[in-house]
N, C-alpha and C. Protein backbone atom coordinates (compact mmCIF):
# COMPACT_ATOMS: atom_id res chain seq x y z
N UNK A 1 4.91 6.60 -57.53
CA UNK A 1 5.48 7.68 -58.29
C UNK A 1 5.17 9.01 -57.59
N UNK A 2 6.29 10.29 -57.57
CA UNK A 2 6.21 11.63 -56.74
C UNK A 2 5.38 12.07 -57.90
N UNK A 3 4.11 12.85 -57.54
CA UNK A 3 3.65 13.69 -58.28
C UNK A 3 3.72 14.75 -57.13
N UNK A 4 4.04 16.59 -57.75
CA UNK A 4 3.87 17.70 -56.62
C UNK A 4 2.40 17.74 -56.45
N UNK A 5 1.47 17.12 -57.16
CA UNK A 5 0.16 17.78 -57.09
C UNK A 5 -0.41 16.79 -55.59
N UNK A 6 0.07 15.61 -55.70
CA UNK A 6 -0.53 14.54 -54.90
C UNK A 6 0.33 15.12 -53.68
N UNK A 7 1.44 15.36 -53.93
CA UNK A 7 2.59 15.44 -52.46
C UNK A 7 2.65 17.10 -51.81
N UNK A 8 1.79 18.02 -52.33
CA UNK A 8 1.56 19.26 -52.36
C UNK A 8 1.69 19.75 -50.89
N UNK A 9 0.45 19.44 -50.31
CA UNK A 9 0.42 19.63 -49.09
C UNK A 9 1.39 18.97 -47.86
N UNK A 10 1.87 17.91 -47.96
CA UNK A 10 3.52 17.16 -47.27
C UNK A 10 4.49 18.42 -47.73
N UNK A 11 4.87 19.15 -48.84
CA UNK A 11 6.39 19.18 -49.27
C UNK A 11 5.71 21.12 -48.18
N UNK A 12 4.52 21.31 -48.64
CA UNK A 12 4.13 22.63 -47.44
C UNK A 12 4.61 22.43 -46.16
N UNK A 13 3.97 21.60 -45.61
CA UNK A 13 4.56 20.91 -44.13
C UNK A 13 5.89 20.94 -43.76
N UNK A 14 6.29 20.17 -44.39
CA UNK A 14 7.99 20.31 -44.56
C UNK A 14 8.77 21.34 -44.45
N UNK A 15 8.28 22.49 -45.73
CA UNK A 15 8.80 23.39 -45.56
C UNK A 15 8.82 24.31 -44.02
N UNK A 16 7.29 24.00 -43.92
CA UNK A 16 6.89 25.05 -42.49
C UNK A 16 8.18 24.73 -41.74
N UNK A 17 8.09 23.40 -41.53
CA UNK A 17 8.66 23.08 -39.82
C UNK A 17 10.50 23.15 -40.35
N UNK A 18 10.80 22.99 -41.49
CA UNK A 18 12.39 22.98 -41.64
C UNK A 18 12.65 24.84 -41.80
N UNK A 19 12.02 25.40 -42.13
CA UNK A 19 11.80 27.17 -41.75
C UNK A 19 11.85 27.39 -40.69
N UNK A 20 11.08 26.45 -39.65
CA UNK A 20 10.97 27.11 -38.08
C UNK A 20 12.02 26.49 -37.51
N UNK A 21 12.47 25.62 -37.99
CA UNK A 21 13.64 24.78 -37.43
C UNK A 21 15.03 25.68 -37.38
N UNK A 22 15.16 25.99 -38.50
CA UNK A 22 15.88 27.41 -38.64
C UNK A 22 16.35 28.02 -38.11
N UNK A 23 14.93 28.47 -38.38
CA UNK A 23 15.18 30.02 -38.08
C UNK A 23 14.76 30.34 -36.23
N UNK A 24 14.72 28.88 -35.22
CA UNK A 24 15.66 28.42 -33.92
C UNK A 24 16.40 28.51 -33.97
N UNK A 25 17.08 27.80 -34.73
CA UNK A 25 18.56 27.45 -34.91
C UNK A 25 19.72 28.40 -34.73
N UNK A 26 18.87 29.76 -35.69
CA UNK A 26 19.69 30.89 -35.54
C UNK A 26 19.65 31.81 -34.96
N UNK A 27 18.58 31.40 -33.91
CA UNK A 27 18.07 32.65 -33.58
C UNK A 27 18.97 32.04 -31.87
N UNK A 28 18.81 33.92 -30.76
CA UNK A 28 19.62 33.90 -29.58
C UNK A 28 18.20 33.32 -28.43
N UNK A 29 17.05 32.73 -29.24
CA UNK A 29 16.01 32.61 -28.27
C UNK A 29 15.04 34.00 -28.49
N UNK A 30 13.73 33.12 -28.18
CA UNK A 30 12.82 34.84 -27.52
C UNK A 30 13.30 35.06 -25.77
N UNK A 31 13.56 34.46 -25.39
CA UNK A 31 14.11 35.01 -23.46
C UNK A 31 15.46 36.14 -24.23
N UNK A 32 15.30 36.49 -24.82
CA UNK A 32 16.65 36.97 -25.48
C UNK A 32 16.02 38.65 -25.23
N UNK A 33 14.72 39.23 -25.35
CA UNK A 33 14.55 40.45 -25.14
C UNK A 33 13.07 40.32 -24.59
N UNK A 34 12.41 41.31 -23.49
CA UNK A 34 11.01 41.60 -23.38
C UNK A 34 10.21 41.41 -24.21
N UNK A 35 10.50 41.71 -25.51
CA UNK A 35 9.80 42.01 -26.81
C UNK A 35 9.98 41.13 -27.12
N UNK A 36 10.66 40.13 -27.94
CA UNK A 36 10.67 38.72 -27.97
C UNK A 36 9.91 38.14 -27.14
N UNK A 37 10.02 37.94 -25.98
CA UNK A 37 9.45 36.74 -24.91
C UNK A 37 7.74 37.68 -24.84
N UNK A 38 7.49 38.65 -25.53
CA UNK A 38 5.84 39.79 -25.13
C UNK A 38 5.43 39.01 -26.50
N UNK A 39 5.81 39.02 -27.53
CA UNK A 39 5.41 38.66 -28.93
C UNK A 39 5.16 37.14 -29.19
N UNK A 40 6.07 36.07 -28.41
CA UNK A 40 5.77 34.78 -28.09
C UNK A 40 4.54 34.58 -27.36
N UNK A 41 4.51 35.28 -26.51
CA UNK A 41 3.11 35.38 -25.70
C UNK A 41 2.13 35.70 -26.47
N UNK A 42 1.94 36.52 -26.84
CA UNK A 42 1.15 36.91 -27.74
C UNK A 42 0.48 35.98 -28.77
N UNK A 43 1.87 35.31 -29.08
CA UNK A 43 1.62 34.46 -30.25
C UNK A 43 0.94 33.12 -30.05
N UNK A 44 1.07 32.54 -28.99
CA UNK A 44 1.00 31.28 -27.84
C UNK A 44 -0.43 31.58 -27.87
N UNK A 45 -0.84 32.59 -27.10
CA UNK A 45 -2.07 33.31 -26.75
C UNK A 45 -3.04 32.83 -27.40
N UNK A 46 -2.83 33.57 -29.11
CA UNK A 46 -3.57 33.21 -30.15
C UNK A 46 -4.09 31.93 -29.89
N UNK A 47 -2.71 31.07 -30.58
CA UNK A 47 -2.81 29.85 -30.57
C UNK A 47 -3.58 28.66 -29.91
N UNK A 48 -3.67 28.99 -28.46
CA UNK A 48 -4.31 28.61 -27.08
C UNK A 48 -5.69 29.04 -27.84
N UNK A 49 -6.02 30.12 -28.31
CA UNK A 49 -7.29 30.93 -27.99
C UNK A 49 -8.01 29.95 -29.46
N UNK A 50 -7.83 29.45 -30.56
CA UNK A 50 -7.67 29.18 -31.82
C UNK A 50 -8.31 27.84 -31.44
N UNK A 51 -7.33 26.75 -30.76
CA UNK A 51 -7.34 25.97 -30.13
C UNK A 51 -9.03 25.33 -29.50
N UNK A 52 -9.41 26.60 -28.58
CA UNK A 52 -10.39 26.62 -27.20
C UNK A 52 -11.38 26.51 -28.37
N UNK A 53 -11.70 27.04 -29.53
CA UNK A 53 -12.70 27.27 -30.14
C UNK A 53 -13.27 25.69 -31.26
N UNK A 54 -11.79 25.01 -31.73
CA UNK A 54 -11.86 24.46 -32.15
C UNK A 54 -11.47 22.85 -31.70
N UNK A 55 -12.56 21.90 -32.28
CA UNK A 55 -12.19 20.25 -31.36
C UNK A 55 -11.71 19.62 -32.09
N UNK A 56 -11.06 19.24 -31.06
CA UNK A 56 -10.08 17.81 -31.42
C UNK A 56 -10.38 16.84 -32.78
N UNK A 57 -9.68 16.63 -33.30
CA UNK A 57 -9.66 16.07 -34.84
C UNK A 57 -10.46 16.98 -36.12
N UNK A 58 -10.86 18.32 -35.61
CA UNK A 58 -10.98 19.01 -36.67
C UNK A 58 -10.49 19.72 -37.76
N UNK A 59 -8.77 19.79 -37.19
CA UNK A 59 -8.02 20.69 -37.72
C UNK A 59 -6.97 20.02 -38.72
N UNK A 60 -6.66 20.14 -39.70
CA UNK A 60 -5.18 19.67 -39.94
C UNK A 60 -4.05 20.16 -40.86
N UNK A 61 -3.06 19.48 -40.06
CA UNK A 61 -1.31 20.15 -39.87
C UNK A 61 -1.51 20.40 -41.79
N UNK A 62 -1.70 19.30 -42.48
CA UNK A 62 -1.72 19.22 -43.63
C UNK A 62 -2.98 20.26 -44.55
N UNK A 63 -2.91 20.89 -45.58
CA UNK A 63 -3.88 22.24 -45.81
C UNK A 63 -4.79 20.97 -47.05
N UNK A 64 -5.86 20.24 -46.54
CA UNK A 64 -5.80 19.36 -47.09
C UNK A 64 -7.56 18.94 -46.08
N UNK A 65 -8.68 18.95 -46.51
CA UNK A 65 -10.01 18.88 -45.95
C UNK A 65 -10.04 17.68 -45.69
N UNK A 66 -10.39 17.33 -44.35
CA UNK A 66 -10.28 16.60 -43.36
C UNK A 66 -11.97 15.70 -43.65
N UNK A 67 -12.57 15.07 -43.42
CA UNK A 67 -13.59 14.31 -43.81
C UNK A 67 -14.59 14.76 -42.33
N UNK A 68 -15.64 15.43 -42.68
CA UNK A 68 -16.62 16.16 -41.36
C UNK A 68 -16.01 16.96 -41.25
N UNK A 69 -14.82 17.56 -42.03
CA UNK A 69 -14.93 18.78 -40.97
C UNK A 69 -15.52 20.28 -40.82
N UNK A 70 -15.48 20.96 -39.75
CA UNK A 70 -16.76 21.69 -39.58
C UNK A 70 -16.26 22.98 -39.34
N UNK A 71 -16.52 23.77 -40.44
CA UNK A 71 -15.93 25.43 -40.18
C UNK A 71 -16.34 26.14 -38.72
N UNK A 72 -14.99 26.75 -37.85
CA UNK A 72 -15.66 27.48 -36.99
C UNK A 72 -15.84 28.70 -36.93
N UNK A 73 -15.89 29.56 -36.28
CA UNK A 73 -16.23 30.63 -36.62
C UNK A 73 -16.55 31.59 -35.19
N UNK A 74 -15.80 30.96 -34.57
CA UNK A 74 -16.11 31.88 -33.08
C UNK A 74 -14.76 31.90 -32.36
N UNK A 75 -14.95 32.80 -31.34
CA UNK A 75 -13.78 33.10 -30.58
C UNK A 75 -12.86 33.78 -31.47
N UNK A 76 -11.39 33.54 -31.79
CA UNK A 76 -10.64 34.45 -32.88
C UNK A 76 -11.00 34.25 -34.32
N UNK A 77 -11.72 33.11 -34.17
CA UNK A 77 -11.95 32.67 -35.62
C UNK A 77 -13.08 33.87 -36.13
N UNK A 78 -14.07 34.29 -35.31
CA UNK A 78 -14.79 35.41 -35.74
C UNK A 78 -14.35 36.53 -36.68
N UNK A 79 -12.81 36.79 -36.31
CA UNK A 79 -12.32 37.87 -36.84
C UNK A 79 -10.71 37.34 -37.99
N UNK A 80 -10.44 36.43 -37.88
CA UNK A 80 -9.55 35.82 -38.57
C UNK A 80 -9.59 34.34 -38.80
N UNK A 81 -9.41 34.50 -40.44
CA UNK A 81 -9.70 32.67 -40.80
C UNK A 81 -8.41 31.26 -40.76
N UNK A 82 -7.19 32.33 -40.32
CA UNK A 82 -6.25 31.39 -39.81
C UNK A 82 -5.52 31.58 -39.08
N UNK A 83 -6.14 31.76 -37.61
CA UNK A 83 -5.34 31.78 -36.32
C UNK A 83 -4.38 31.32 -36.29
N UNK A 84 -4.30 29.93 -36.44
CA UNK A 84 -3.11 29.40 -36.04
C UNK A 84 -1.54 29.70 -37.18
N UNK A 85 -2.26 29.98 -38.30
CA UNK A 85 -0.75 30.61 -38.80
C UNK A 85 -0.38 31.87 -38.38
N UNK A 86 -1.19 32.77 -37.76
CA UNK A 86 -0.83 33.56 -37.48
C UNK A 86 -0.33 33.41 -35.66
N UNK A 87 -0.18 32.55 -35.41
CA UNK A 87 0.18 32.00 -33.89
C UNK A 87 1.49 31.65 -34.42
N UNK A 88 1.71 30.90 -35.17
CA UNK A 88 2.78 30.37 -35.58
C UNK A 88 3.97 31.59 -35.89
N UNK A 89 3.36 32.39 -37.18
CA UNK A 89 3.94 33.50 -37.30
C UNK A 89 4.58 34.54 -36.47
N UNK A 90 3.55 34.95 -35.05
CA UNK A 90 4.24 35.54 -34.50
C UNK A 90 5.35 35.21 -33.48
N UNK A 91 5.47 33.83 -33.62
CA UNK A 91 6.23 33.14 -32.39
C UNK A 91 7.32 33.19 -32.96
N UNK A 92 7.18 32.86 -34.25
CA UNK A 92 8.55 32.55 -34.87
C UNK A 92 9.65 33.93 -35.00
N UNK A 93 8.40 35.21 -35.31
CA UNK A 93 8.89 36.58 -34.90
C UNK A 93 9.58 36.88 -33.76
N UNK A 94 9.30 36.23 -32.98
CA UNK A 94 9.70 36.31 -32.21
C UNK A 94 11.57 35.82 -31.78
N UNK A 95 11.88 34.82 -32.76
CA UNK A 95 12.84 34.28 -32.68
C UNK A 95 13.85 34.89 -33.75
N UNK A 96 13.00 35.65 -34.33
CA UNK A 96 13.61 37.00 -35.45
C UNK A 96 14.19 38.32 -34.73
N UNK A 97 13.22 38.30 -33.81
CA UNK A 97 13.70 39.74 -33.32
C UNK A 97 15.22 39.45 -31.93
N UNK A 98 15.39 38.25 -31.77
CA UNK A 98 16.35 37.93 -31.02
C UNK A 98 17.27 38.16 -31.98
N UNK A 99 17.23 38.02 -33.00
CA UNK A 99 18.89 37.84 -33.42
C UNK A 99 18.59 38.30 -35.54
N UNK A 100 18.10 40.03 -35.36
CA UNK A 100 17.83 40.22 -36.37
C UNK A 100 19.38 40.21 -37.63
N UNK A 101 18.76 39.28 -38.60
CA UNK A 101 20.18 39.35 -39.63
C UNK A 101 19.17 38.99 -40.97
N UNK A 102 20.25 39.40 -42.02
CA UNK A 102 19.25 38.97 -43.33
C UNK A 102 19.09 38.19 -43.20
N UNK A 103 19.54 36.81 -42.80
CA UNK A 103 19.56 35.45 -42.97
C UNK A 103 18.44 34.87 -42.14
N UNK A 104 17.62 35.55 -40.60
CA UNK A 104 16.91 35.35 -39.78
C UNK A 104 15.33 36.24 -40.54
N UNK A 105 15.83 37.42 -41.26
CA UNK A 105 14.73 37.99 -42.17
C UNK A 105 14.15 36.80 -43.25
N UNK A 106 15.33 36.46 -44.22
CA UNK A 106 14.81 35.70 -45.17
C UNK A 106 14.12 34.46 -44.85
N UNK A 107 14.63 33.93 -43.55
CA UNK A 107 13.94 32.42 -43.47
C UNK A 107 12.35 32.75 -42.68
N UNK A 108 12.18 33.87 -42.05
CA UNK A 108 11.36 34.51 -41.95
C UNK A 108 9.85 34.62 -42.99
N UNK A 109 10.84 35.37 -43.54
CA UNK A 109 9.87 35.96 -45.20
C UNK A 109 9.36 34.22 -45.84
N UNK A 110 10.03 33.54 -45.84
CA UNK A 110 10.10 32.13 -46.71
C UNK A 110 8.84 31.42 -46.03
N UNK A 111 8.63 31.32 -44.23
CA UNK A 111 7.81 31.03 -43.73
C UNK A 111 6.83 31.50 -43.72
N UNK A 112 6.61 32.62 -43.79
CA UNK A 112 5.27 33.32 -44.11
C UNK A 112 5.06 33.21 -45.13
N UNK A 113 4.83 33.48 -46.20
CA UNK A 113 4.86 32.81 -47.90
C UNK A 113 4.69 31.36 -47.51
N UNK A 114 5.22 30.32 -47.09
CA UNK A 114 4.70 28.48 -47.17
C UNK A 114 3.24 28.71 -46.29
N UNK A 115 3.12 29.73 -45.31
CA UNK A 115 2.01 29.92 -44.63
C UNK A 115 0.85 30.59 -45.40
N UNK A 116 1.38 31.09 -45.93
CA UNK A 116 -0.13 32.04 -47.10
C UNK A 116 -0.33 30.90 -48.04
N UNK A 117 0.31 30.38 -48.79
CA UNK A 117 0.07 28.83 -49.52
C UNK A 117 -0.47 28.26 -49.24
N UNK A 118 -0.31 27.60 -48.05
CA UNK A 118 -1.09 27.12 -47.03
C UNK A 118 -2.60 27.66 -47.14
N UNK A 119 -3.05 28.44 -46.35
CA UNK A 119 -4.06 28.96 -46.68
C UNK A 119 -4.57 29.03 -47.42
N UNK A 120 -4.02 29.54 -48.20
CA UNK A 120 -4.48 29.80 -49.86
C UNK A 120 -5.16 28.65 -50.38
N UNK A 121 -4.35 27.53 -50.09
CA UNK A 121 -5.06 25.86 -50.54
C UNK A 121 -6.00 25.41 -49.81
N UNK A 122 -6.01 25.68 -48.20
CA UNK A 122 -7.16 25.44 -47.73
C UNK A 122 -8.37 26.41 -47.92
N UNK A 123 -7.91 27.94 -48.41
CA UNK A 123 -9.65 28.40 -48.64
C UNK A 123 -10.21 28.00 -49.77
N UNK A 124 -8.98 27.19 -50.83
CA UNK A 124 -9.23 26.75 -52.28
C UNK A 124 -10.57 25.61 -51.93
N UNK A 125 -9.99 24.87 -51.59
CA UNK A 125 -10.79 23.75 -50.64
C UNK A 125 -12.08 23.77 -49.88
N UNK A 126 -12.41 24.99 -48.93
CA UNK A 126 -13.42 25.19 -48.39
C UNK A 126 -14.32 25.60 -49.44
N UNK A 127 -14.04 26.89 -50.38
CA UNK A 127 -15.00 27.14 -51.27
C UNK A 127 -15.53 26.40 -52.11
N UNK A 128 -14.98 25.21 -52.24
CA UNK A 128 -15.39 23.55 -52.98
C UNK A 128 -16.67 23.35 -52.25
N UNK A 129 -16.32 23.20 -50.76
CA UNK A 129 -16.42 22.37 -50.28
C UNK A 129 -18.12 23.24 -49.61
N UNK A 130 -18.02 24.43 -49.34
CA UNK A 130 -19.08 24.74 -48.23
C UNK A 130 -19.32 26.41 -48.77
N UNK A 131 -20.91 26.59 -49.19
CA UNK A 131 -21.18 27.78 -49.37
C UNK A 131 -21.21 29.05 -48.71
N UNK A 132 -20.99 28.22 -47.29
CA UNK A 132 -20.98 28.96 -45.71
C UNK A 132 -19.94 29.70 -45.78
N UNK A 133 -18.84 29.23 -46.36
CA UNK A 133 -17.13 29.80 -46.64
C UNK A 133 -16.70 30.82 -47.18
N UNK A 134 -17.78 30.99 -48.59
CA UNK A 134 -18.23 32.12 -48.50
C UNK A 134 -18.55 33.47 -47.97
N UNK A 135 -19.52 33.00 -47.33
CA UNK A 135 -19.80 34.07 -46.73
C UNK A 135 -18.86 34.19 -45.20
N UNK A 136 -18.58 33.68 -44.78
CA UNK A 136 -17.43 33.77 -43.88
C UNK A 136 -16.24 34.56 -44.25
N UNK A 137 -15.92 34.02 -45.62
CA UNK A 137 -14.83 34.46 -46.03
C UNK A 137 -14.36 36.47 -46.37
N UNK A 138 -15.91 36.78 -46.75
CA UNK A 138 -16.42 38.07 -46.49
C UNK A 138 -16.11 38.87 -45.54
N UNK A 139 -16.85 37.81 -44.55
CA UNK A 139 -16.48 38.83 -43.19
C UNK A 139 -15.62 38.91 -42.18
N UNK A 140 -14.36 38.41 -42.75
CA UNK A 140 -13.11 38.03 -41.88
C UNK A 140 -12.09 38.53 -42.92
N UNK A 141 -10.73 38.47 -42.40
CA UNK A 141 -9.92 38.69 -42.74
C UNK A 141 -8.92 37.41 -42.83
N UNK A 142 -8.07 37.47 -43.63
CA UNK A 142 -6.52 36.48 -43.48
C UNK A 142 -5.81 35.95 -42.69
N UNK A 143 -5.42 36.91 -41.87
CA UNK A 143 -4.04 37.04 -40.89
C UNK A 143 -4.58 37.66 -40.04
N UNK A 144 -4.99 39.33 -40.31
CA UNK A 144 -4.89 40.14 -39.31
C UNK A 144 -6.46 41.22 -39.26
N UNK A 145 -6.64 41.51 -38.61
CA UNK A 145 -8.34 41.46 -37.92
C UNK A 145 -7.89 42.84 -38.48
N UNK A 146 -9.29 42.65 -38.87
CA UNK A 146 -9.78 44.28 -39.46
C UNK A 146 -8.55 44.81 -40.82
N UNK A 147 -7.19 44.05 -41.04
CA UNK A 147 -6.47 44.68 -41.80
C UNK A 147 -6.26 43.62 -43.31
N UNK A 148 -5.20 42.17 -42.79
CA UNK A 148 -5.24 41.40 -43.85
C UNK A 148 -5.77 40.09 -43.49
């Protein structure tokens, strides 16, 4: 039987990647402007950098606590508690600014929102889970270092 509560974190997933699917789809490419293909980089960057800090089988696609797993807290993670959506985010910006239209805005806006959800359920989760998260959670930000 579908319950949303059990299928919560899948129908998130989903959404992410049929958003980014998208909003490819419609977009002219990031090789499409400097600024596009500077903001992919950027975004990649993160991602790579997110990555270096954190090992293999610690992370997952699903916002959903993984069994051992072990908060990090260094490299970008020092200053932001979810790199990788925000890697994600700006890449996909990137495929926004190729081919700006409401329709490349809204699927935009829609992805960021399934991405704060996201989050949102996994810091639900950590603060269950680890008192450390806490205090982590203090001294970092969301998204964006020093702002959200």
């Amino acid at each position: 039987m579908f319950t949303l509560k059990e299928n919560y974190p899948k129908l998130l997933v989903f959404a992410q990647f049929t958003l980014w699917g998208l909003i490819m789809l419609f977009s002219k490419g990031f090789f499409s402007s400097f600024l596009s293909m500077t903001v992919f980089t950027v975004g990649a960057g993160l991602g790579i950098w997110a990555l270096l800090h954190n090992r293999l089988g610690n992370f997952n696609i699903q916002p959903k606590m993984k069994e051992g797993a072990e908060l990090v807290t260094t490299g970008i993670y020092a200053f932001i508690r979810h790199p990788m959506y925000l890697s994600v985010i700006l890449m996909n910006f990137s495929f926004v600014l190729s081919s700006l239209t409401l329709l490349q805005m809204t699927l935009f806006l829609m992805l960021t929102f399934v991405l704060f959800l996201k989050a949102k359920r996994e810091e639900s989760l950590w603060m269950k889970e680890s008192l450390e998260y806490e205090v982590y959670k203090e001294n970092t930000k969301l998204f964006l270092p020093f702002l959200l």
